[in-house]
Protein backbone atom coordinates (compact mmCIF):
# COMPACT_ATOMS: atom_id res chain seq x y z
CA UNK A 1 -69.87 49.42 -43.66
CA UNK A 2 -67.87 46.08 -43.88
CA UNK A 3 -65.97 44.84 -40.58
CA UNK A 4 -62.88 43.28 -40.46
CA UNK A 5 -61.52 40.32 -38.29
CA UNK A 6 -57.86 40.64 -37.27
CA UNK A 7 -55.91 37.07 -35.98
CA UNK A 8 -53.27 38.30 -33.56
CA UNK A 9 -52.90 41.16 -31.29
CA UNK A 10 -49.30 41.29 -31.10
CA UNK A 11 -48.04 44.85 -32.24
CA UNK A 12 -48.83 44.59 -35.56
CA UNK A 13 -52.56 42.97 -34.86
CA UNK A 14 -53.25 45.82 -32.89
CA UNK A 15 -51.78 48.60 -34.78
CA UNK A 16 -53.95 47.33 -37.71
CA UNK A 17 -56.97 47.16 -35.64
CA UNK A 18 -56.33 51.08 -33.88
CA UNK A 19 -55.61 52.64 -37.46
CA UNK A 20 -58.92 50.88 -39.05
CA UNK A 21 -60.95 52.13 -35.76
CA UNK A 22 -60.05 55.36 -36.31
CA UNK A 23 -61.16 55.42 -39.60
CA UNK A 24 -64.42 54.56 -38.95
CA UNK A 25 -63.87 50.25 -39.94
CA UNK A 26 -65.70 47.97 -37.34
CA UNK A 27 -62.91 45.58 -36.27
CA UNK A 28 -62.83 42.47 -34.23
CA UNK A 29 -59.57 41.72 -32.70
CA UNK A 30 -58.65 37.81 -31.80
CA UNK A 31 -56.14 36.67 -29.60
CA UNK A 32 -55.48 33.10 -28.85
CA UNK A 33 -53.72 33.29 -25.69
CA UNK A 34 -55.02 36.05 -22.55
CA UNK A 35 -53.16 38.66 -23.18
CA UNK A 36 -51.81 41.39 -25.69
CA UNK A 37 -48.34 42.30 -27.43
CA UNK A 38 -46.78 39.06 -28.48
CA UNK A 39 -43.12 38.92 -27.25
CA UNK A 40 -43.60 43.03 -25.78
CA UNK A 41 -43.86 42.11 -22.10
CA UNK A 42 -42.71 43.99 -18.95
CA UNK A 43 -42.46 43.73 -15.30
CA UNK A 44 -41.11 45.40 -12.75
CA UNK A 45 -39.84 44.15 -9.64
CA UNK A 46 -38.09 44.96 -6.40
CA UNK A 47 -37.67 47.83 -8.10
CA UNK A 48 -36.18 46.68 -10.90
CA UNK A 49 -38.26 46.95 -14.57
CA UNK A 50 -37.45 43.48 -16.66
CA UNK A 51 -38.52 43.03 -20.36
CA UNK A 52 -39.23 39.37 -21.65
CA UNK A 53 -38.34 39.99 -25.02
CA UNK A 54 -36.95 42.94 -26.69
CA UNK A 55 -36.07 46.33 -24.95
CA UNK A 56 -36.22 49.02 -27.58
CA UNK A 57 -38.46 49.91 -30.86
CA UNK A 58 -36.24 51.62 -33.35
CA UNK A 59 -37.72 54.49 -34.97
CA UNK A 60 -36.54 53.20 -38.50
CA UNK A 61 -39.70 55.53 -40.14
CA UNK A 62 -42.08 58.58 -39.29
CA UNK A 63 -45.23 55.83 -38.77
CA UNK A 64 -43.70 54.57 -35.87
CA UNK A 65 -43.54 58.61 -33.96
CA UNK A 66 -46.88 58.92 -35.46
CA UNK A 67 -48.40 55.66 -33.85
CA UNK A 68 -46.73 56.70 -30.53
CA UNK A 69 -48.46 60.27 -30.70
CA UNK A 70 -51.97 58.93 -31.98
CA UNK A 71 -51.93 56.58 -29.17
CA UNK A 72 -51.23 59.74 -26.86
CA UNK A 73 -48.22 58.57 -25.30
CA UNK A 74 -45.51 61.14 -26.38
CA UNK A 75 -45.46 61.89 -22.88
CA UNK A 76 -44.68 58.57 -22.06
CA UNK A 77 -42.38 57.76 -24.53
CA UNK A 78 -38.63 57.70 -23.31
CA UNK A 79 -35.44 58.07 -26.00
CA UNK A 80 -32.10 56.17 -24.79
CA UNK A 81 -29.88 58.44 -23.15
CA UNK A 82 -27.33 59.95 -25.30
CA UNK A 83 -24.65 58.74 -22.97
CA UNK A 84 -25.42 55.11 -23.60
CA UNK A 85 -25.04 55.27 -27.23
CA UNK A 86 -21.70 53.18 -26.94
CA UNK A 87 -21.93 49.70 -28.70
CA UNK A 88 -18.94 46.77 -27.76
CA UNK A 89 -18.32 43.82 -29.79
CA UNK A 90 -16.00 41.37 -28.03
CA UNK A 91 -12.92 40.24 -29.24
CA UNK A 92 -9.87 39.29 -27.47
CA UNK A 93 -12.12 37.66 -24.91
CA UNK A 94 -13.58 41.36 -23.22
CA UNK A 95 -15.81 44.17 -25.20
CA UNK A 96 -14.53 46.66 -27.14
CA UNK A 97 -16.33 49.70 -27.66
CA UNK A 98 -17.12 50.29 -31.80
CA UNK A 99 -15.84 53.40 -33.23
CA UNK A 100 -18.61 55.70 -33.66
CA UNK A 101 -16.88 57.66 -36.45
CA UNK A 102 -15.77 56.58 -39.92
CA UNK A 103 -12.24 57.50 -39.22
CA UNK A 104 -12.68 56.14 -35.68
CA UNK A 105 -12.62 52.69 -37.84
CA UNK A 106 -8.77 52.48 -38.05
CA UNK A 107 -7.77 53.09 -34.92
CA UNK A 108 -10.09 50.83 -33.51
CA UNK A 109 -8.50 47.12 -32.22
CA UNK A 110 -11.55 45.83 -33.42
CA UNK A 111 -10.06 44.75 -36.51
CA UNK A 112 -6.51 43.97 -38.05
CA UNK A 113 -4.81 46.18 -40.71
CA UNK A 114 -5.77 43.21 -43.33
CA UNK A 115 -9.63 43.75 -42.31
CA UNK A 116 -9.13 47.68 -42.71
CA UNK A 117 -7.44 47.27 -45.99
CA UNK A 118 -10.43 45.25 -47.02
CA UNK A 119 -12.82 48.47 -46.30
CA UNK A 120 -10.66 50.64 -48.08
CA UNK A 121 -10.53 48.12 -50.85
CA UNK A 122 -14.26 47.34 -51.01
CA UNK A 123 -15.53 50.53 -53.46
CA UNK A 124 -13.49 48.81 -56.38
CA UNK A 125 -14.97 45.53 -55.70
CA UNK A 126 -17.28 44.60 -58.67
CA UNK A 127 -21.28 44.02 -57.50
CA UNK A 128 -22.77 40.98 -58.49
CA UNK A 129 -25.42 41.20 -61.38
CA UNK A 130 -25.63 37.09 -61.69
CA UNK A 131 -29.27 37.29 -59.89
CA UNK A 132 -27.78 34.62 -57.57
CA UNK A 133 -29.01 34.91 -54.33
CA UNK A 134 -26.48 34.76 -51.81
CA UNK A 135 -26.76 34.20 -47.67
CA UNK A 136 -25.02 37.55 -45.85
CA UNK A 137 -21.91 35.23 -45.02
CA UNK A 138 -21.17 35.24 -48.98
CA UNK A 139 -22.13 38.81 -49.76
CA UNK A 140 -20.22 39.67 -46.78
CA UNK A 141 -16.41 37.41 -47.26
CA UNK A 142 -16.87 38.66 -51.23
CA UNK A 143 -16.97 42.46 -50.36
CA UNK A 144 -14.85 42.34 -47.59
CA UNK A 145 -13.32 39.34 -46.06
CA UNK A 146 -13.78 36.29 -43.53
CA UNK A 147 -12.56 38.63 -40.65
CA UNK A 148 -15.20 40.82 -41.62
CA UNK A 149 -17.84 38.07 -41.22
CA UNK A 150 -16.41 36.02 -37.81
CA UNK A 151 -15.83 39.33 -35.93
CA UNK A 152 -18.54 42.17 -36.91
CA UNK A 153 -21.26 40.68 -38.83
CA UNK A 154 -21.73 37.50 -36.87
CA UNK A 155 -22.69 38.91 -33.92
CA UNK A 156 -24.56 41.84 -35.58
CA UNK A 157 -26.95 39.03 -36.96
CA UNK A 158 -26.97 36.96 -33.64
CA UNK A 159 -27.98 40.26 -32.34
CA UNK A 160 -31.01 41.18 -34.65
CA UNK A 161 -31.89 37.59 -35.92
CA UNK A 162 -30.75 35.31 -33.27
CA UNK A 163 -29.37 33.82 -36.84
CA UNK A 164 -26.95 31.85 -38.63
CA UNK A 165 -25.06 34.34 -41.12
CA UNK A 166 -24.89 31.32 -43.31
CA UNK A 167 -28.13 30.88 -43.50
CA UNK A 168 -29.65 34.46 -43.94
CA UNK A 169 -31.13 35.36 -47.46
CA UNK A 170 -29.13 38.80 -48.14
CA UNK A 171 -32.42 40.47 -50.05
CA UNK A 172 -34.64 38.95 -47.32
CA UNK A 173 -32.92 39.53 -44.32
CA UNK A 174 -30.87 42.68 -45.07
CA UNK A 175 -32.72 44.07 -48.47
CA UNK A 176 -31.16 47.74 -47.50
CA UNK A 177 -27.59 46.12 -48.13
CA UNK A 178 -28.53 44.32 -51.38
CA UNK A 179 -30.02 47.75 -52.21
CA UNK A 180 -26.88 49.77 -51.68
CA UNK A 181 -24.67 46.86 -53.81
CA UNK A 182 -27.61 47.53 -56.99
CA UNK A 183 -27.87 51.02 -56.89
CA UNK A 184 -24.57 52.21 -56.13
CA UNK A 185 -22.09 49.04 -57.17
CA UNK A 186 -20.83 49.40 -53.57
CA UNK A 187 -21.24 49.34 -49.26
CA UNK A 188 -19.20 52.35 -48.73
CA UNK A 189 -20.19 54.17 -52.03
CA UNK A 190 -24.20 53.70 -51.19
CA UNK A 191 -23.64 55.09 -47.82
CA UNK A 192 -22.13 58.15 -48.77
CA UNK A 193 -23.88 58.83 -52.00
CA UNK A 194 -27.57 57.69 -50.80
CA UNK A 195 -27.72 59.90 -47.55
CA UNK A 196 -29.96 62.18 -49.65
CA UNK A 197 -32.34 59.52 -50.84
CA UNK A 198 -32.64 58.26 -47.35
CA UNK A 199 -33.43 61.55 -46.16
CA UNK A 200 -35.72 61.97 -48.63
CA UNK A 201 -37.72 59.12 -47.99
CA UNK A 202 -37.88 59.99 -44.24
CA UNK A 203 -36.65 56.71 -43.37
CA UNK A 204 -33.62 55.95 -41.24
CA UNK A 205 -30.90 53.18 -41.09
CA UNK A 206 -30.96 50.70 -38.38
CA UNK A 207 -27.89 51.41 -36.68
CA UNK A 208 -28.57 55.26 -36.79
CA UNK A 209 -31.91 54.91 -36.20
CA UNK A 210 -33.10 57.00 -32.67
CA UNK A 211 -34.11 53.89 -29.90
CA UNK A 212 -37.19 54.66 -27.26
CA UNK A 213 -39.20 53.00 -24.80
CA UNK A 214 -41.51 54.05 -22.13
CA UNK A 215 -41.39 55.17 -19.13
CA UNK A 216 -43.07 51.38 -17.57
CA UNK A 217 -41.19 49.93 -20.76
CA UNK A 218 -42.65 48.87 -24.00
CA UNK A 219 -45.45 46.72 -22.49
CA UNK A 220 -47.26 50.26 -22.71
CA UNK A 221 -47.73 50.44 -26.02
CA UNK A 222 -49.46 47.64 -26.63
CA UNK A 223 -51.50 48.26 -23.50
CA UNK A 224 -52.52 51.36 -24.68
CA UNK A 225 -53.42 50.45 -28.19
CA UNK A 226 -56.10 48.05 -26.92
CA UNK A 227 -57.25 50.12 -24.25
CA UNK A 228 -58.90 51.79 -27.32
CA UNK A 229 -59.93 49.08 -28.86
CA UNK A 230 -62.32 47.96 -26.06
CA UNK A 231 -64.72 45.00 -26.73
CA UNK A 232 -63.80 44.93 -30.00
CA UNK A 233 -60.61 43.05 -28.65
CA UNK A 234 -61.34 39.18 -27.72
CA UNK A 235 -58.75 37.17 -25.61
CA UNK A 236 -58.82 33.79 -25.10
CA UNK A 237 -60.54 33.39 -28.65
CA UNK A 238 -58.31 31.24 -31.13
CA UNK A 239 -59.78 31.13 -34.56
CA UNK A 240 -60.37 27.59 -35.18
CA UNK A 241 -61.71 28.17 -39.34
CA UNK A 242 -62.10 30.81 -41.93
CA UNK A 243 -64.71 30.24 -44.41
CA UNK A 244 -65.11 32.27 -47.68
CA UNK A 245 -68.43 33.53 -47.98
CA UNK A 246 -70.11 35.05 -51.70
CA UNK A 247 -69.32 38.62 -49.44
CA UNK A 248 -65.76 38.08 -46.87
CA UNK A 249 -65.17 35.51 -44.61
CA UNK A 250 -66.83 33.31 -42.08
CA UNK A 251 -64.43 33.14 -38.68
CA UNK A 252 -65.68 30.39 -36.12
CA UNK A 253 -63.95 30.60 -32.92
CA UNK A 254 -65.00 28.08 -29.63
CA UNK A 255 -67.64 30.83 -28.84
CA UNK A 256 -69.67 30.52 -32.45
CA UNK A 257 -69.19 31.94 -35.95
CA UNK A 258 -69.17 35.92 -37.49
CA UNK A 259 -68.80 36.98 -40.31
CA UNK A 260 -66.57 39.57 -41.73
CA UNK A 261 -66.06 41.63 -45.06
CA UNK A 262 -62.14 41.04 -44.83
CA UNK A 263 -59.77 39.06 -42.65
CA UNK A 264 -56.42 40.49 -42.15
CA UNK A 265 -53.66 37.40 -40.63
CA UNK A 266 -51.17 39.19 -37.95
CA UNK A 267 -50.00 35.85 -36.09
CA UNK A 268 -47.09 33.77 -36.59
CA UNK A 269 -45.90 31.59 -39.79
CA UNK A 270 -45.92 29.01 -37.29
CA UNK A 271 -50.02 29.03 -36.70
CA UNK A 272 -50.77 30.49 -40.19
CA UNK A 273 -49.58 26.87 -41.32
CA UNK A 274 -52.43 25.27 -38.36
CA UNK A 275 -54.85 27.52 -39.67
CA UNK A 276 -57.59 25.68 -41.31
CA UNK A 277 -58.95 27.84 -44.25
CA UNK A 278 -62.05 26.57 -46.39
CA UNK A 279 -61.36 28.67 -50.04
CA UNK A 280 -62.54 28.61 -53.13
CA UNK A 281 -59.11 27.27 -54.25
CA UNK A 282 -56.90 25.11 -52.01
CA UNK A 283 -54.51 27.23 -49.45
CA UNK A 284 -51.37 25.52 -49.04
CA UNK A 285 -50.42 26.79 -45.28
CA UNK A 286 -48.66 23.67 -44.13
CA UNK A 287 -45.65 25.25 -46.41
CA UNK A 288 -45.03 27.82 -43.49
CA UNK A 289 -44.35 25.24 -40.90
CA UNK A 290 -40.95 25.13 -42.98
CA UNK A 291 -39.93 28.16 -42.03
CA UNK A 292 -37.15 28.13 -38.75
CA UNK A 293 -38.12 30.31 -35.25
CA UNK A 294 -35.37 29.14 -33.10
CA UNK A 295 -36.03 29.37 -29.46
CA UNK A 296 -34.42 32.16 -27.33
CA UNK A 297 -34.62 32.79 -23.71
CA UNK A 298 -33.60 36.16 -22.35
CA UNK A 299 -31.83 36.76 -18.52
CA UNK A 300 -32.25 39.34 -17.02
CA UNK A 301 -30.05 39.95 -13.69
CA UNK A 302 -29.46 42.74 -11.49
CA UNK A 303 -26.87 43.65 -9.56
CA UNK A 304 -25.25 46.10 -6.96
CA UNK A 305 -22.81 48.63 -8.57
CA UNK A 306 -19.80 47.80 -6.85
CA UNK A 307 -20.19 43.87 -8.10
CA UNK A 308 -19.61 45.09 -11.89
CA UNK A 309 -16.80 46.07 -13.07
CA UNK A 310 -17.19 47.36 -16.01
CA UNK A 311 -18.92 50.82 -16.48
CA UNK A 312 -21.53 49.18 -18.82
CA UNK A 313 -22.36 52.48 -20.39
CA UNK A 314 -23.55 52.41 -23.52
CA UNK A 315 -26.27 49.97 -25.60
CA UNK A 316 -24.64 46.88 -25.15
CA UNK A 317 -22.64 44.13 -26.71
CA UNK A 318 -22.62 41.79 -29.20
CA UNK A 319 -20.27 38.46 -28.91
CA UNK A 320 -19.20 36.89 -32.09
CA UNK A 321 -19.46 32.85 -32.15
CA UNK A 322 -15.79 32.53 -33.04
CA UNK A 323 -15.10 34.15 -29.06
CA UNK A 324 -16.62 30.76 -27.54
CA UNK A 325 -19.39 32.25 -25.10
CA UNK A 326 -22.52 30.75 -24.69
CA UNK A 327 -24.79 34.27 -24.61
CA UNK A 328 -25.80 36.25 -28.22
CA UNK A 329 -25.24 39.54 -26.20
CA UNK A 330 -26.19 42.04 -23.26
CA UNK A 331 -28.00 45.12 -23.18
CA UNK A 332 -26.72 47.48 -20.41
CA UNK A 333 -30.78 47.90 -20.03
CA UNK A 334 -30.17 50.20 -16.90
CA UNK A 335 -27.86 52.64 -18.69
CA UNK A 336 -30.54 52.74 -21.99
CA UNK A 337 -33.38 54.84 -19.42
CA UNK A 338 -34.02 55.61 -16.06
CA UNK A 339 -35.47 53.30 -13.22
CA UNK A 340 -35.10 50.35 -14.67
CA UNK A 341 -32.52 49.80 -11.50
CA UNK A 342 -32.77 50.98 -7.93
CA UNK A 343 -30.00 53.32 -6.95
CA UNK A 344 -26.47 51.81 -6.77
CA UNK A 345 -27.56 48.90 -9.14
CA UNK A 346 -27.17 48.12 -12.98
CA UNK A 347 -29.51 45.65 -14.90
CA UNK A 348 -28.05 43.71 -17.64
CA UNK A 349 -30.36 41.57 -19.87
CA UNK A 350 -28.68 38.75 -21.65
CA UNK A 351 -29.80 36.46 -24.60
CA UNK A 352 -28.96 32.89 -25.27
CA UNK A 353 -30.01 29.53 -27.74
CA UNK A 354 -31.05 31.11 -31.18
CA UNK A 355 -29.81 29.34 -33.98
CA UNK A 356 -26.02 29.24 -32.85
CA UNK A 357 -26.57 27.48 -29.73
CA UNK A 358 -30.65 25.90 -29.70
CA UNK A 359 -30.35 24.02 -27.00
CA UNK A 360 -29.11 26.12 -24.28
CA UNK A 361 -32.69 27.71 -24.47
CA UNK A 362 -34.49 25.39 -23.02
CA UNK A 363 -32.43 25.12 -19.90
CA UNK A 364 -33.94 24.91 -16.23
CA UNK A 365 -33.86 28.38 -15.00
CA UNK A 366 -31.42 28.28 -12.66
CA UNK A 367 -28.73 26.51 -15.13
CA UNK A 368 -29.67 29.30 -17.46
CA UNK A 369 -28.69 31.88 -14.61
CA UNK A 370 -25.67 29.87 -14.64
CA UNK A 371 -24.60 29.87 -17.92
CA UNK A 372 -25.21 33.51 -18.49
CA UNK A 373 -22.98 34.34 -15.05
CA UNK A 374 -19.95 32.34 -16.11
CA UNK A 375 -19.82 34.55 -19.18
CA UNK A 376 -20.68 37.90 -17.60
CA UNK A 377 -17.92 37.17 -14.72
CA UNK A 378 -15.03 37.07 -17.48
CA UNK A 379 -16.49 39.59 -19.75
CA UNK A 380 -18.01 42.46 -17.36
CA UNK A 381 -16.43 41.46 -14.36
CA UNK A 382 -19.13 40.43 -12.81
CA UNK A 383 -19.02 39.58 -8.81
CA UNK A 384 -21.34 37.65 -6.59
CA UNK A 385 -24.76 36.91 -6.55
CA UNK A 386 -27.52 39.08 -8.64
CA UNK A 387 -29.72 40.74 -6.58
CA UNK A 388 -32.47 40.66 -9.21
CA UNK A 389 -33.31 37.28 -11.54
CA UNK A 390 -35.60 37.12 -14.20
CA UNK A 391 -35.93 34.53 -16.95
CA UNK A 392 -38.16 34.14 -20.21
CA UNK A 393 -37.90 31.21 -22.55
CA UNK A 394 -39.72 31.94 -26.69
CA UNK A 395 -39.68 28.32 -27.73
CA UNK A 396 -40.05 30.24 -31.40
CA UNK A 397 -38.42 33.41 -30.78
CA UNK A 398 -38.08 35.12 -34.45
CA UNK A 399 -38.64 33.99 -38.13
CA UNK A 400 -35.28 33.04 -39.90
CA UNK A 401 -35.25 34.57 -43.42
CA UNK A 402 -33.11 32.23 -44.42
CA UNK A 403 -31.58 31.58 -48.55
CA UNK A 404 -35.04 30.94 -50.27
CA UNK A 405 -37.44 32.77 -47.93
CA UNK A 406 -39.13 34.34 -51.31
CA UNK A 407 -40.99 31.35 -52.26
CA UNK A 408 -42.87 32.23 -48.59
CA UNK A 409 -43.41 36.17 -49.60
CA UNK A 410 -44.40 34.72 -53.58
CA UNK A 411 -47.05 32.25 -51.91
CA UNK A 412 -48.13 35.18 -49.66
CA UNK A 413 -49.04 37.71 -52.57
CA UNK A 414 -50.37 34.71 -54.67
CA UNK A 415 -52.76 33.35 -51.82
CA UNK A 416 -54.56 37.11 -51.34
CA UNK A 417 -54.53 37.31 -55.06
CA UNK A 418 -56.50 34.40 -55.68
CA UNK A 419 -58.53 35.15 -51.84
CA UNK A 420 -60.19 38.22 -52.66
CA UNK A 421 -59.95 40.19 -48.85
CA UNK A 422 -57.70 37.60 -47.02
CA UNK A 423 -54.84 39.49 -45.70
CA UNK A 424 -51.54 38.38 -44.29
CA UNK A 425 -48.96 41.00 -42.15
CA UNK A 426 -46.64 40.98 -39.85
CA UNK A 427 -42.68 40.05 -38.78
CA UNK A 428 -42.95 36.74 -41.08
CA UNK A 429 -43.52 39.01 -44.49
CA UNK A 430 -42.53 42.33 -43.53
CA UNK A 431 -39.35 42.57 -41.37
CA UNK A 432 -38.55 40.72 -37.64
CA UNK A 433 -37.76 44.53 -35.86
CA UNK A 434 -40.85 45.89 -33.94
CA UNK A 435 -40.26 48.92 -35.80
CA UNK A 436 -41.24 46.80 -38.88
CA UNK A 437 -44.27 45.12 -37.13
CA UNK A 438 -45.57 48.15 -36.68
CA UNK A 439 -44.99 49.95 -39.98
CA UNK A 440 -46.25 46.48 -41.34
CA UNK A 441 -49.44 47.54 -39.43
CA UNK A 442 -50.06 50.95 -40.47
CA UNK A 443 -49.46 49.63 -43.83
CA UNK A 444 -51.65 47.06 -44.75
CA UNK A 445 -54.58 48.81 -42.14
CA UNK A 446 -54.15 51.85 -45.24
CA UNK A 447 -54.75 49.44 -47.88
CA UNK A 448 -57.58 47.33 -46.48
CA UNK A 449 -59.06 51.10 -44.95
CA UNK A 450 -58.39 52.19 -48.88
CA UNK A 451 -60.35 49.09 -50.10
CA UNK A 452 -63.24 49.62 -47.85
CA UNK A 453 -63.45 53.42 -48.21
CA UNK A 454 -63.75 53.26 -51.89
């Protein structure tokens, strides 16, 4: 039986490396740095339970329930509560809570009559059949209007990308929109006439999509995933060369050389483009050092219940650019699932830098605490001192599918085409969620499992 080397045990490494396990596939596992799960981190605190990185996996497709209850931890697994399903979007300087129902939409002070007209107005808008490829700030002003983009979608894509709207490739970074303008001319028309292909499929829109975590946050997955992966799992142990052999790959690492029937790539565009390869034909990595990962740093603060004003029930908010704060957004995290708060006290985790503001990531610490206080104060109503601080700072937070990101995806399918079992997965080819990292996962461990099984 052929083994395969994985690079990267962040979720979709180690997803990979559990589904080829348990189908009988010797797998070796490296990791650069000394621990698993990439940006999935969690601590807890003075009572208090703080995520570095994101706080939720949506459950976008059945492979992501099915990892959770092959990894046995549907006991652990926690969904949101249903009373926190609330979103807010700020405008007018404080949040206000989205409407949850279609005709919710125009009542809402969200948005103007002219921005409501332009939803009503949107079904009779031609689709564009140029093949042009357009960023989401173009797709989004030509179906409905610049209102549209400066007060909704803005901070939808500061929320999920960290991004410029601008600068987002609408097939790369939001294919399921481009889809619904192809196959049913229209936004409003593809949502109502493809509910029965999406339930077909099994698959479920972001924004409707059920959110979980666990009950010591999402730091458990991962944790659990190479729990069962034992030896075959090797931190500290950056791959310093792959060399093709006449039967896989050769992987030298600073403690000597194995080789391998396949090598599957689950790391960052960043270090694929370090990653010295010796091929039969020339790789040209050094093209994915082009693509953007802004930096992001996330605060998380705590504080007594009587010091917030706000009720900060519900998911969270998102703040448009055009409002003038300095943070992407909060998530009410202690509303989301229990004890991630000690009685009496709410935890709010904030992001800030991304593309919109890239240097207000890098801050000190306690200037970032700063920042992200001045902004909660006038939004939330936030009093005092937080009783709880925790900061993390992702120099390269997430991969910007930006206008042109295909020529990445076309060198991608081109370089394992002419690399006979060299593999590439993971948020830079198959989606930035960690729902997507981990369907990525499952994926590609099916097809190299399918290769190998033959």
């Amino acid at each position: 039986m052929k083994s395969v080397a994985i690079i990267g045990a962040g979720i979709t490494g180690l997803t990979t490396a559990f589904y080829l396990k348990c189908i009988g596939i010797t797998v070796t596992l490296f990791e650069a740095s000394g621990r698993v799960g990439g940006v999935i981190q969690s601590i807890r605190k003075d009572g208090f339970l703080a995520e570095f990185g994101p706080n939720t996996i949506l459950e976008t497709s059945p492979k992501i329930a099915q990892l959770v209850r092959d990894a046995g931890l549907e006991a652990r697994k926690l969904n949101t509560d249903p009373k926190a399903e609330a979103r807010f979007v700020v405008r007018y300087g404080r949040p206000i809570e989205m409407p949850g129902k279609p005709l919710g939409f125009f009542a809402t002070p969200l948005f103007t009559a002219k921005a409501k007209f332009a939803v009503l107005r949107e079904p009779f808008i031609k689709p564009r059949r140029d093949g042009v490829e357009e960023s989401i700030a173009q797709f989004v002003v030509r179906r409905f209007n610049q209102e549209f983009l400066d007060h909704a979608i803005d901070a939808l894509v500061a929320g999920i990308y960290a991004g410029d709207p601008h600068k987002l490739s609408l097939p790369h970074a939001f294919p399921k929109l481009k889809a619904l303008e192809d196959n049913y001319g229209s936004m409003i028309k593809g949502q109502i006439f493809g509910a029965r292909d999406r339930k077909k499929s099994g698959e479920v829109a972001k924004d409707r999509a059920p959110k979980f975590s666990f009950d010591e946050g999402l730091q458990v997955l991962p944790d659990a995933l190479a729990a069962q992966l034992g030896d075959a799992l090797k931190l500290n142990s950056p791959v310093i060369k792959l060399t093709q052999t006449n039967d896989g790959w050769r992987v030298a690492t600073a403690n000597g050389e194995t080789e391998f029937g396949a090598v599957i790539y689950c790391g960052t565009a960043h270090r694929l483009a370090q990653l010295n390869v010796d091929g039969q034909f020339p790789l040209n990595l050094e093209t994915f050092s082009e693509i953007s990962y802004p930096p992001v740093a996330s605060v998380v603060l705590g504080f007594r219940r009587e010091d917030v004003v706000h009720s900060c029930h519900g998911f969270g908010m998102l703040i448009p650019k055009i409002e003038g704060f300095k943070i992407l957004g909060t998530i009410f995290s202690s509303a989301l699932f229990p004890n991630r708060a000690p009685a009496g006290h709410v935890l709010l985790t904030s992001y800030i830098g991304g593309a919109r503001y890239p240097e207000l990531a890098s801050l000190p610490a306690e200037k970032l605490v700063e920042v992200v206080l001045a902004d909660l104060r006038q939004l939330l109503g936030v009093k005092g001192q937080p009783t709880f601080v925790h900061t993390a700072f992702w120099p390269k937070a997430i991969p910007q599918y930006n206008v042109g990101y295909g020529k990445y995806r076309e060198l991608l399918k081109n370089l394992e085409a002419r690399n006979p079992n060299l593999f590439f997965a993971g948020h830079y080819r198959d989606g930035v969620s960690l729902g997507d990292s981990i369907v990525s996962g499952v994926n590609i461990a099916e097809r190299v499992g399918n290769l190998f099984l033959k």
